[in-house]
Protein backbone atom coordinates (compact mmCIF):
# COMPACT_ATOMS: atom_id res chain seq x y z
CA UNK A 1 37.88 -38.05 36.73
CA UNK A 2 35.53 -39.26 39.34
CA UNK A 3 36.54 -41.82 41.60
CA UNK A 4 34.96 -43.66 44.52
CA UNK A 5 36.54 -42.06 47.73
CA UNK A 6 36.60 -44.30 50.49
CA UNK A 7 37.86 -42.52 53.55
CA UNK A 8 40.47 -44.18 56.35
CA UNK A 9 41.54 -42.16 58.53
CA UNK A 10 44.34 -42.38 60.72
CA UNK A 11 43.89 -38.55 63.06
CA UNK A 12 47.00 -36.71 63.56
CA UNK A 13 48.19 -35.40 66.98
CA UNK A 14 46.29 -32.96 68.06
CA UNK A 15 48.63 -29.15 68.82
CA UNK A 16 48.52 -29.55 72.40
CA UNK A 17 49.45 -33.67 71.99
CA UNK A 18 52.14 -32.14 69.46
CA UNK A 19 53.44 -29.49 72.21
CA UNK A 20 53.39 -32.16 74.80
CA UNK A 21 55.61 -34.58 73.03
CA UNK A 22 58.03 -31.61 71.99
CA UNK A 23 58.45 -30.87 75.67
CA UNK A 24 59.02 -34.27 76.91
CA UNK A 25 61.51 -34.47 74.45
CA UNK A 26 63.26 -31.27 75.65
CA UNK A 27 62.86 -32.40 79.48
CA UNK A 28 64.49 -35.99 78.46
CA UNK A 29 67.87 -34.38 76.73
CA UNK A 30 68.03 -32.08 79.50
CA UNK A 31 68.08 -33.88 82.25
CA UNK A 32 70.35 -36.62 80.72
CA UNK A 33 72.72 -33.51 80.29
CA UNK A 34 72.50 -32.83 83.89
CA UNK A 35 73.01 -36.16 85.20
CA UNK A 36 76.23 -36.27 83.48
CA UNK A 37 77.35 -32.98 84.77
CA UNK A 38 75.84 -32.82 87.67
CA UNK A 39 75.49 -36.62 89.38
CA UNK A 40 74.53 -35.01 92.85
CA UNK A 41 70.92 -34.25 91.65
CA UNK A 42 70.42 -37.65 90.13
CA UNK A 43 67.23 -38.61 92.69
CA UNK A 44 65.83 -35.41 91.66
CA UNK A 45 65.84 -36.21 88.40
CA UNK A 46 64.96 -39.64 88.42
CA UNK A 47 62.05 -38.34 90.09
CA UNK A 48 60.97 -36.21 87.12
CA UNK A 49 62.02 -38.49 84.26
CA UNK A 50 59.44 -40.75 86.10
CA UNK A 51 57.13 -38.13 86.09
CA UNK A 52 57.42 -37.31 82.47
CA UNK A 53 57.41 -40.50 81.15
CA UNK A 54 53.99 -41.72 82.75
CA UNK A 55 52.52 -38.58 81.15
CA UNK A 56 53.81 -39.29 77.94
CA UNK A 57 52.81 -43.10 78.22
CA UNK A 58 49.25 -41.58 79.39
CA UNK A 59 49.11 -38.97 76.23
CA UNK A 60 50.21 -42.15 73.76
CA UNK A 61 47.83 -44.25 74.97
CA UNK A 62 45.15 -42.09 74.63
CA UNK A 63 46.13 -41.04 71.25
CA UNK A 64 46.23 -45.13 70.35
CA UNK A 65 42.67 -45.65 72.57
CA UNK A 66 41.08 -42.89 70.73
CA UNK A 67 41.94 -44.14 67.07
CA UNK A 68 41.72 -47.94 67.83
CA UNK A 69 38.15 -48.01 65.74
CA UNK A 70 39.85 -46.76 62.66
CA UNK A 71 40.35 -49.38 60.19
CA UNK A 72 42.40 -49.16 58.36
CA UNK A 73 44.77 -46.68 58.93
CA UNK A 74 45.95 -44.11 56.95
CA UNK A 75 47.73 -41.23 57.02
CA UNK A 76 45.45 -39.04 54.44
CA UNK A 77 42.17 -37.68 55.08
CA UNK A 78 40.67 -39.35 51.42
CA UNK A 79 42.24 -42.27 50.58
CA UNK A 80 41.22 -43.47 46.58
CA UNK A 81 41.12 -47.56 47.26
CA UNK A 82 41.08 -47.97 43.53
CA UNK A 83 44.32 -46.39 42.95
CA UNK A 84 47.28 -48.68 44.10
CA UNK A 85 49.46 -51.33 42.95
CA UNK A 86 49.59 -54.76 42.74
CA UNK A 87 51.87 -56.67 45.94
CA UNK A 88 52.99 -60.62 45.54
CA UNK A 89 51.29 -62.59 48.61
CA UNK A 90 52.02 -65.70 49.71
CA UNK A 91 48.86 -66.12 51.87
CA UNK A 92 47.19 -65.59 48.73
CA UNK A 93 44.53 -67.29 47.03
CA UNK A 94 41.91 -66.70 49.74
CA UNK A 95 39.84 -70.45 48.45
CA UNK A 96 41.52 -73.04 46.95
CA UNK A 97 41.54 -73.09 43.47
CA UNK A 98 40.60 -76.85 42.93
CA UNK A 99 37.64 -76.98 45.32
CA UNK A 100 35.30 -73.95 44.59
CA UNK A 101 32.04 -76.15 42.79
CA UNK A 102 30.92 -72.70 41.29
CA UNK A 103 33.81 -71.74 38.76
CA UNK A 104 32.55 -72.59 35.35
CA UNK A 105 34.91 -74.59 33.41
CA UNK A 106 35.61 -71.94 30.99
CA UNK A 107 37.44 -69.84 34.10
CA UNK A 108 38.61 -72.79 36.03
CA UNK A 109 41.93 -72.29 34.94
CA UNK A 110 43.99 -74.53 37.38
CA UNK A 111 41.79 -77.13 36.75
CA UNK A 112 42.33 -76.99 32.80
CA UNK A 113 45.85 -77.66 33.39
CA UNK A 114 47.53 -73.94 33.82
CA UNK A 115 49.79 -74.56 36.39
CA UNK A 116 52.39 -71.53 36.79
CA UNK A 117 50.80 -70.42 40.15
CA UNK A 118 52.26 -67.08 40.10
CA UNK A 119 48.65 -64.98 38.99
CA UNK A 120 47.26 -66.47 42.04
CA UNK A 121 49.30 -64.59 44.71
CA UNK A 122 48.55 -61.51 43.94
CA UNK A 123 46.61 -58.84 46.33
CA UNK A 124 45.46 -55.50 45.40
CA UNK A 125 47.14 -52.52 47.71
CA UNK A 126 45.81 -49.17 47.20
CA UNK A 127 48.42 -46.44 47.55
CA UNK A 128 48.77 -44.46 51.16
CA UNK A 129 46.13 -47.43 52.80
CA UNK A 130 45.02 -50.98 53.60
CA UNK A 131 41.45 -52.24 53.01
CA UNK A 132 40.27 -54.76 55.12
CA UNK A 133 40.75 -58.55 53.59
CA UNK A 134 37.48 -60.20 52.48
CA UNK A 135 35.77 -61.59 55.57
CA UNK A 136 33.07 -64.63 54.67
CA UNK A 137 31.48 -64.57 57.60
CA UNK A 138 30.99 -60.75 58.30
CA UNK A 139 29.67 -60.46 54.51
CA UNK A 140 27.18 -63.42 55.30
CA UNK A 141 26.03 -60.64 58.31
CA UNK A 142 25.80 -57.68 55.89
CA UNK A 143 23.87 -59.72 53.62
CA UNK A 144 21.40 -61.23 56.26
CA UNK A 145 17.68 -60.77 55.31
CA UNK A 146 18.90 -59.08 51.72
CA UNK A 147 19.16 -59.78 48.09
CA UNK A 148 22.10 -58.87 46.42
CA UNK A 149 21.60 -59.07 42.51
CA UNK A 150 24.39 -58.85 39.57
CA UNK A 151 23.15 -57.13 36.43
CA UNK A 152 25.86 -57.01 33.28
CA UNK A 153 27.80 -59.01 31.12
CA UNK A 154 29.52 -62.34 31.25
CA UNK A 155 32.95 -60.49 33.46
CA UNK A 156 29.50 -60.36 36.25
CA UNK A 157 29.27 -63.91 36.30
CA UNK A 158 33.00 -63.78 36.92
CA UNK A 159 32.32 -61.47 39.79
CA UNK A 160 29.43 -63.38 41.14
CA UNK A 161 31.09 -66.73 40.51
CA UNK A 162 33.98 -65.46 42.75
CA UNK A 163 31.73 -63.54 45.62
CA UNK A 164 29.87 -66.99 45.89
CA UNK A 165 33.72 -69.16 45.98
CA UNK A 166 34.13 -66.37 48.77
CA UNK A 167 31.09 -67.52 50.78
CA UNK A 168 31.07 -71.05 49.57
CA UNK A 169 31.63 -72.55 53.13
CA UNK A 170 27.61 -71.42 53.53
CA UNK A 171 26.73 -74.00 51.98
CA UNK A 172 23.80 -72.04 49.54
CA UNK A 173 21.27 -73.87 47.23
CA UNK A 174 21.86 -73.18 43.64
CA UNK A 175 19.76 -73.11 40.60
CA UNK A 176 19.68 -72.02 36.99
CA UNK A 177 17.63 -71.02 34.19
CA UNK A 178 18.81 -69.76 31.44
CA UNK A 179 20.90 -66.74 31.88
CA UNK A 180 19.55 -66.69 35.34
CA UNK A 181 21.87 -67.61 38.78
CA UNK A 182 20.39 -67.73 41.63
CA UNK A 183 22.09 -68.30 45.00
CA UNK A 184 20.27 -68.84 48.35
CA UNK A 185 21.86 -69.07 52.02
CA UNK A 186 19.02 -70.79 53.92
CA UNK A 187 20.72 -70.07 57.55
CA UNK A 188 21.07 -66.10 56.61
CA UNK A 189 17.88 -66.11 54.74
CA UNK A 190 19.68 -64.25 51.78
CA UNK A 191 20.29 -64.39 48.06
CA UNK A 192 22.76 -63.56 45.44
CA UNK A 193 21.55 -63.49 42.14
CA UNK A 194 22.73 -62.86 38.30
CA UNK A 195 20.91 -61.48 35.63
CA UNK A 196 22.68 -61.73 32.39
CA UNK A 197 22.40 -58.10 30.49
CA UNK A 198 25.19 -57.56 28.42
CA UNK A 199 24.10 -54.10 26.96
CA UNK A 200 21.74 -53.06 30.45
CA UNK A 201 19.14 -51.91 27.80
CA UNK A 202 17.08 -54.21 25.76
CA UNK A 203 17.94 -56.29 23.17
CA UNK A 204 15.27 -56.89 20.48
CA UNK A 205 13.89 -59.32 17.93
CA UNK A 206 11.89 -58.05 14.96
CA UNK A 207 9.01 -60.09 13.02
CA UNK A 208 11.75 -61.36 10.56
CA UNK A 209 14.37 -62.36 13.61
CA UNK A 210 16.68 -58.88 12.81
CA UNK A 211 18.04 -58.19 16.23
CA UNK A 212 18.12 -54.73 16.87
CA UNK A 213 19.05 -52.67 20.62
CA UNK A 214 16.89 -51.04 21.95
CA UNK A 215 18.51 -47.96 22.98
CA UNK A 216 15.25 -46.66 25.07
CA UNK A 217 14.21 -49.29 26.93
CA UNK A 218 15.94 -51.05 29.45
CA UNK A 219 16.45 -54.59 29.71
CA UNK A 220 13.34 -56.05 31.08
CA UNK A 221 14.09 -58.93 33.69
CA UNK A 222 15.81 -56.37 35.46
CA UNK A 223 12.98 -54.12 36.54
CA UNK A 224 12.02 -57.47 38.65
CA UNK A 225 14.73 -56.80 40.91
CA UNK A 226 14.48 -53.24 41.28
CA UNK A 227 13.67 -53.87 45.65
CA UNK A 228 17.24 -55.61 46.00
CA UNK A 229 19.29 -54.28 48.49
CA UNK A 230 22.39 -54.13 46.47
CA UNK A 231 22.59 -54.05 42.43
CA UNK A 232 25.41 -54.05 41.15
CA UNK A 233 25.27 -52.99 37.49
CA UNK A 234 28.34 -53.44 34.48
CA UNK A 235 28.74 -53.48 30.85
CA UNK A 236 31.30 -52.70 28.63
CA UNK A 237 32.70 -55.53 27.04
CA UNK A 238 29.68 -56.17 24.15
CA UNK A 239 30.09 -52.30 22.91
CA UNK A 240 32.42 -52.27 20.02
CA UNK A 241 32.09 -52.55 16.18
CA UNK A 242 31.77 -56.81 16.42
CA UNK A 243 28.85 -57.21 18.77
CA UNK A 244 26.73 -53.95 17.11
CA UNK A 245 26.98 -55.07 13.91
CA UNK A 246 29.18 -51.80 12.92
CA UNK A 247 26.50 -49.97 14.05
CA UNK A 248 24.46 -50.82 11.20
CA UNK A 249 20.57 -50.73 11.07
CA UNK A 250 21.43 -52.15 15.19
CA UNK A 251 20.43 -49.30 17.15
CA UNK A 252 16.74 -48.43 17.84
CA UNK A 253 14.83 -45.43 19.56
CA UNK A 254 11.24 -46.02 19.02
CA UNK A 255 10.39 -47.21 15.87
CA UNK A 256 12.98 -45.96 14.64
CA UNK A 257 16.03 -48.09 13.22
CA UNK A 258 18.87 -46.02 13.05
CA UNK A 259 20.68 -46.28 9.61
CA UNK A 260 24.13 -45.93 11.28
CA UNK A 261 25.25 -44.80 14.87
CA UNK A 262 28.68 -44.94 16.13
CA UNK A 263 28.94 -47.06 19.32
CA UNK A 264 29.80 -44.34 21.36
CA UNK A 265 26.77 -42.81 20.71
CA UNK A 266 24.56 -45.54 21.06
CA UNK A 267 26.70 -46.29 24.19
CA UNK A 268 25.87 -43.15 26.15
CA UNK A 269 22.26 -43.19 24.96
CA UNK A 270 21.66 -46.64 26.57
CA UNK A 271 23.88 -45.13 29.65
CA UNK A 272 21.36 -42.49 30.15
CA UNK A 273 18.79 -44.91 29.86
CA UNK A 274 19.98 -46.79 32.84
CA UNK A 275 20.38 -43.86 34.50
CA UNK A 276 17.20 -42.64 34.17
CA UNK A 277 15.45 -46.06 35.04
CA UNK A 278 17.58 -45.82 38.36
CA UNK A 279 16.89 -42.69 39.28
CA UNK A 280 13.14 -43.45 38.67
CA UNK A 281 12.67 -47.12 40.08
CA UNK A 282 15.26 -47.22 42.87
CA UNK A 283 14.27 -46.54 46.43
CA UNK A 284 17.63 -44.88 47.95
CA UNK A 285 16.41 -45.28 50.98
CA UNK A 286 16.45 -49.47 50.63
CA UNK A 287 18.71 -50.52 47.75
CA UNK A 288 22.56 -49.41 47.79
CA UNK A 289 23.38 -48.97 44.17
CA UNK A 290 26.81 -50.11 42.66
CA UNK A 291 28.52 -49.68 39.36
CA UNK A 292 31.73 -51.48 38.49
CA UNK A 293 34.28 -49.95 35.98
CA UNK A 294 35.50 -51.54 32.97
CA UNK A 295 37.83 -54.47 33.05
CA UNK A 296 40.65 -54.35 30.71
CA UNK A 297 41.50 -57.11 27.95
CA UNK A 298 45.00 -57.91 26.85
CA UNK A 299 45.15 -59.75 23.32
CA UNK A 300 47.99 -59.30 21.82
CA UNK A 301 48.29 -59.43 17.69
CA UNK A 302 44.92 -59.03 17.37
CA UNK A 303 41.02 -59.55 19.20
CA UNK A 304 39.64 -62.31 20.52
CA UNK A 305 38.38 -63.61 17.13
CA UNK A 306 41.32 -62.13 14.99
CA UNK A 307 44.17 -64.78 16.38
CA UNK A 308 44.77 -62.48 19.39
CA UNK A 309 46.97 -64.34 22.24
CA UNK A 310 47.89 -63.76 25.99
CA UNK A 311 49.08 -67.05 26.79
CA UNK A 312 52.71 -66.10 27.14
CA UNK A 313 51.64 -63.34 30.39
CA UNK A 314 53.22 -65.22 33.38
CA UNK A 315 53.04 -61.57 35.46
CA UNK A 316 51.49 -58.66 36.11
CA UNK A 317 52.79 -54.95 34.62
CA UNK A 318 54.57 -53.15 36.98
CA UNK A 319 55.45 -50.03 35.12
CA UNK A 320 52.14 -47.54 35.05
CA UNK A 321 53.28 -45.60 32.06
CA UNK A 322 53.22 -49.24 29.85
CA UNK A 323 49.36 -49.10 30.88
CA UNK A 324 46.58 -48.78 28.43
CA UNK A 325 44.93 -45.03 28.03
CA UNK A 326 42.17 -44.96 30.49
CA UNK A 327 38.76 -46.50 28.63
CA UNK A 328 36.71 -44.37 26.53
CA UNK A 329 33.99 -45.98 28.06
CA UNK A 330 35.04 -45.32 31.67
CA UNK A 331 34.92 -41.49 30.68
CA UNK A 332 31.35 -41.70 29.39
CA UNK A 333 30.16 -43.73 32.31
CA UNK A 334 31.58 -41.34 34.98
CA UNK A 335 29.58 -37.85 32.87
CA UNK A 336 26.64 -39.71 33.38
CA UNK A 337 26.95 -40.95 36.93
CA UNK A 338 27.95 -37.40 37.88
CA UNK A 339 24.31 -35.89 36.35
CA UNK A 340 22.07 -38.24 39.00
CA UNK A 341 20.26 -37.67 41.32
CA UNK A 342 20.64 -41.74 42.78
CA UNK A 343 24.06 -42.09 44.93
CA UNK A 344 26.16 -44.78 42.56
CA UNK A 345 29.18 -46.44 44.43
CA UNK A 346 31.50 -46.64 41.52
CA UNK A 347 33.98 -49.52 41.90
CA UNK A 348 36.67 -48.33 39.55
CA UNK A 349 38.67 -51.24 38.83
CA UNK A 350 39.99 -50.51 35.00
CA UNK A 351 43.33 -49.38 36.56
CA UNK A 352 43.57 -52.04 38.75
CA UNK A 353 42.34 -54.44 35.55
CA UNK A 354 44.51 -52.96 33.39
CA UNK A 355 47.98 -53.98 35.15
CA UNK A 356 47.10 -58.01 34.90
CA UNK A 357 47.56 -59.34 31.63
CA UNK A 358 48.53 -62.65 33.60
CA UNK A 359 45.10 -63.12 34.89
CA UNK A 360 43.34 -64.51 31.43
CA UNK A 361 42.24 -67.64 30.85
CA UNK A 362 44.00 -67.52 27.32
CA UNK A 363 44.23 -71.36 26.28
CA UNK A 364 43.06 -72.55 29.69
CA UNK A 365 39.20 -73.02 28.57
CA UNK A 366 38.33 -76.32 29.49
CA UNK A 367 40.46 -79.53 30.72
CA UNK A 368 43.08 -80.63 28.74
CA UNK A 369 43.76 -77.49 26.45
CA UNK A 370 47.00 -77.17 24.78
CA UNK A 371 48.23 -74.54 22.45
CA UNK A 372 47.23 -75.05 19.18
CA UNK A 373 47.59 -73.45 16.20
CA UNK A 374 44.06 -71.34 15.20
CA UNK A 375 42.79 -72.11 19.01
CA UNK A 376 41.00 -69.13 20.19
CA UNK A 377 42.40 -67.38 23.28
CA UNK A 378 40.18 -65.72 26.24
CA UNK A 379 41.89 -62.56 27.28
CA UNK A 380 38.78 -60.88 28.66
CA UNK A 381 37.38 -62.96 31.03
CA UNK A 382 39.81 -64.15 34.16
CA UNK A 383 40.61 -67.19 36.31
CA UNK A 384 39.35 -67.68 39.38
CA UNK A 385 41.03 -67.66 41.70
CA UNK A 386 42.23 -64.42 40.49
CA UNK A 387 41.62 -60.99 39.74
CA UNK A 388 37.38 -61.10 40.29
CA UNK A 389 38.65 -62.05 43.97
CA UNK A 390 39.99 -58.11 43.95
CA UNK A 391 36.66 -56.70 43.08
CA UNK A 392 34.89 -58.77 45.84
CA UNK A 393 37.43 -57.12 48.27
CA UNK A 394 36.65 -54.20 47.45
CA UNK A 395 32.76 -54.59 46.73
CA UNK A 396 33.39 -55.58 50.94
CA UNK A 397 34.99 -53.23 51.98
CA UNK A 398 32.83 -50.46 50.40
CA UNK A 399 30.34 -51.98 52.56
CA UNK A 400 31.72 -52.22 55.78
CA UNK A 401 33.65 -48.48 55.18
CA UNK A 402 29.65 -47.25 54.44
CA UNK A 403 28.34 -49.06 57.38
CA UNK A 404 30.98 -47.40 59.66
CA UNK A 405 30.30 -43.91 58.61
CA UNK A 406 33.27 -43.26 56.57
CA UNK A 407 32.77 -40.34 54.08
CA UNK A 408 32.22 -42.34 50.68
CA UNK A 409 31.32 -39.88 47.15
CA UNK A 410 31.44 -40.44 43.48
């Protein structure tokens, strides 16, 4: 499986630091031997204890001075930030989750009355090191002069509704048109956008209004954007049996209407697409690009539209063998990262996704909701604050870990 490495390192003793420190020791029992035996020698060995210890104060310090750039520490040479568990938090959320004016209502969840706090103090803790928490204003610098664009499905306008919560004390101007967000920080001269593309390639109206996908062609809005200095790209979520229409006289190549493809398929078809369209259009040398993984749903007695529910999850799974089987999709998408050419920073949070069945909106849609029978639940999407806030870490600190030189592959 591939998985985005991002590398802290924490540098062992060196052997002669090692040897050092071994002798020191040795010298210290010694002479506290002596002095009990032999008190006559005690100024002696004051003398050299002194000695000893102001070279083994000098050797730690320079051990600390030469490692104090290192963040964060770790004691392994790769460290996988998307592997870890989840930690309870008390300092968490990082914004407050009444005030943020760019939730939508539909993932407001405090605000539509859910009020058992616990999904909100969670923080993401990958095993054997730390990543750095989300810092607003060193983002703002990353992102001074740039344009950082979303590209995906409806869980990217969870993303970029958190990343822009994150940086909300900016003060940006906001507009909308359509399925288009755009975000602009007048003092930094930047902008985050969102371009909604739930399938990345390009979905199609015939002369009688059939909607077919257009397995060949990417979406086209998106080859506007192509310059931006980050794109970050998903999708997932729309490719099952429900949204392609079973597969049925949906997928196009061409002229040609397939009869009947599986989604899987059609899936790594359009995957290859992108691919291709990014290895084409994107200069490497300007634009950083980004992939995130899958995130995982959690109905329970059926889908979203079938009477499935989540509304009883008050916490997070803490048990990794009760985890779903790593995504199909997640499988597909890694084959075809690993055949580019175009360095892809894959932030794999479907792990990390798949432990919070808390984090839904379920019945918490819009103010006021109440279970009721035949309501429809949301265990896709999340609230925010929440879970999104976790991929915004660790879009951050895959940016400052790249701008530091730390060893980063896919």
């Amino acid at each position: 499986m591939l998985t985005l490495q991002n590398i802290s390192i924490s540098k062992h003793l060196s052997s002669t630091r090692t040897t050092t420190l071994i002798l020191t020791c040795f010298v210290l029992i010694s002479s506290l031997l002596i002095l009990i035996n032999y008190p006559s020698t005690t100024n002696t060995l004051l003398s050299t204890l002194s000695f000893q210890l102001f070279s083994f104060s000098n050797t730690t310090n320079s051990f600390a001075n030469n490692n104090s750039n290192v963040d964060p520490p770790s004691n392994k040479k790769h460290c996988d930030i998307f592997d870890g568990r989840w930690v309870y938090d008390d300092s968490y959320p990082v914004y407050d989750p009444s005030s943020c004016p760019y939730v939508e209502p539909g993932f407001s969840c405090f605000n539509n009355g859910r009020h058992d706090l616990g999904y909100l103090k969670y923080r993401w803790q990958p095993y054997g090191c730390d990543i750095p928490r989300f810092d607003a204003k060193k983002m703002m610098e990353m992102l001074r002069g740039k344009r950082l664009v979303f590209v995906g499905d409806s869980l990217s306008r969870n993303m970029c509704q958190s990343l822009i919560c994150h940086l909300m004390a900016f003060k940006g101007q906001t507009y909308r048109s359509g399925l288009f967000y755009n975000y602009y920080f007048k003092d930094y001269n930047c902008s985050i956008s969102l371009i909604t593309a739930p399938f990345l390639v390009q979905q199609h109206k015939l002369p009688n209004k059939k909607e077919t996908l257009r397995l060949d062609t990417m979406e086209a809005t998106i080859s506007k954007y192509r310059d931006a200095d980050f794109l970050i790209f998903n999708t997932g979520h729309w490719w099952n049996p429900n949204k392609s229409k079973n597969g049925e006289n949906f997928f196009q190549e061409g002229d040609v209407i397939q009869s009947n493809m599986t989604v899987g398929v059609a899936y790594t078809k359009a995957l290859k697409t992108w691919a291709k369209w990014v290895d084409t259009n994107v200069n490497t040398t300007k634009t950083k690009v980004f992939f995130r993984g899958y995130a995982n749903t959690h109905f329970r007695g059926g889908d979203w539209d079938t009477k499935g529910t989540c509304h009883n999850e008050i916490t997070p799974i803490t048990d990794e063998k009760l985890l779903k089987p790593y995504s199909w999709l997640m499988q597909t998408l890694e084959t075809v990262i690993s055949e580019m050419k175009t360095p892809v920073i894959y932030l794999n949070i479907t792990k990390s996704t798949a432990y919070r069945k808390d984090g839904h909106p379920s019945i918490y849609r819009y103010p006021g909701s109440k279970l009721r029978l035949g309501v429809i639940q949301d265990c896709s999407h999340w609230c925010l604050p929440g879970v999104p806030d976790s991929w915004n870490q660790l879009l951050y600190a895959s940016l400052l870990f790249s701008s530091k030189g730390f060893n980063m592959t896919t």
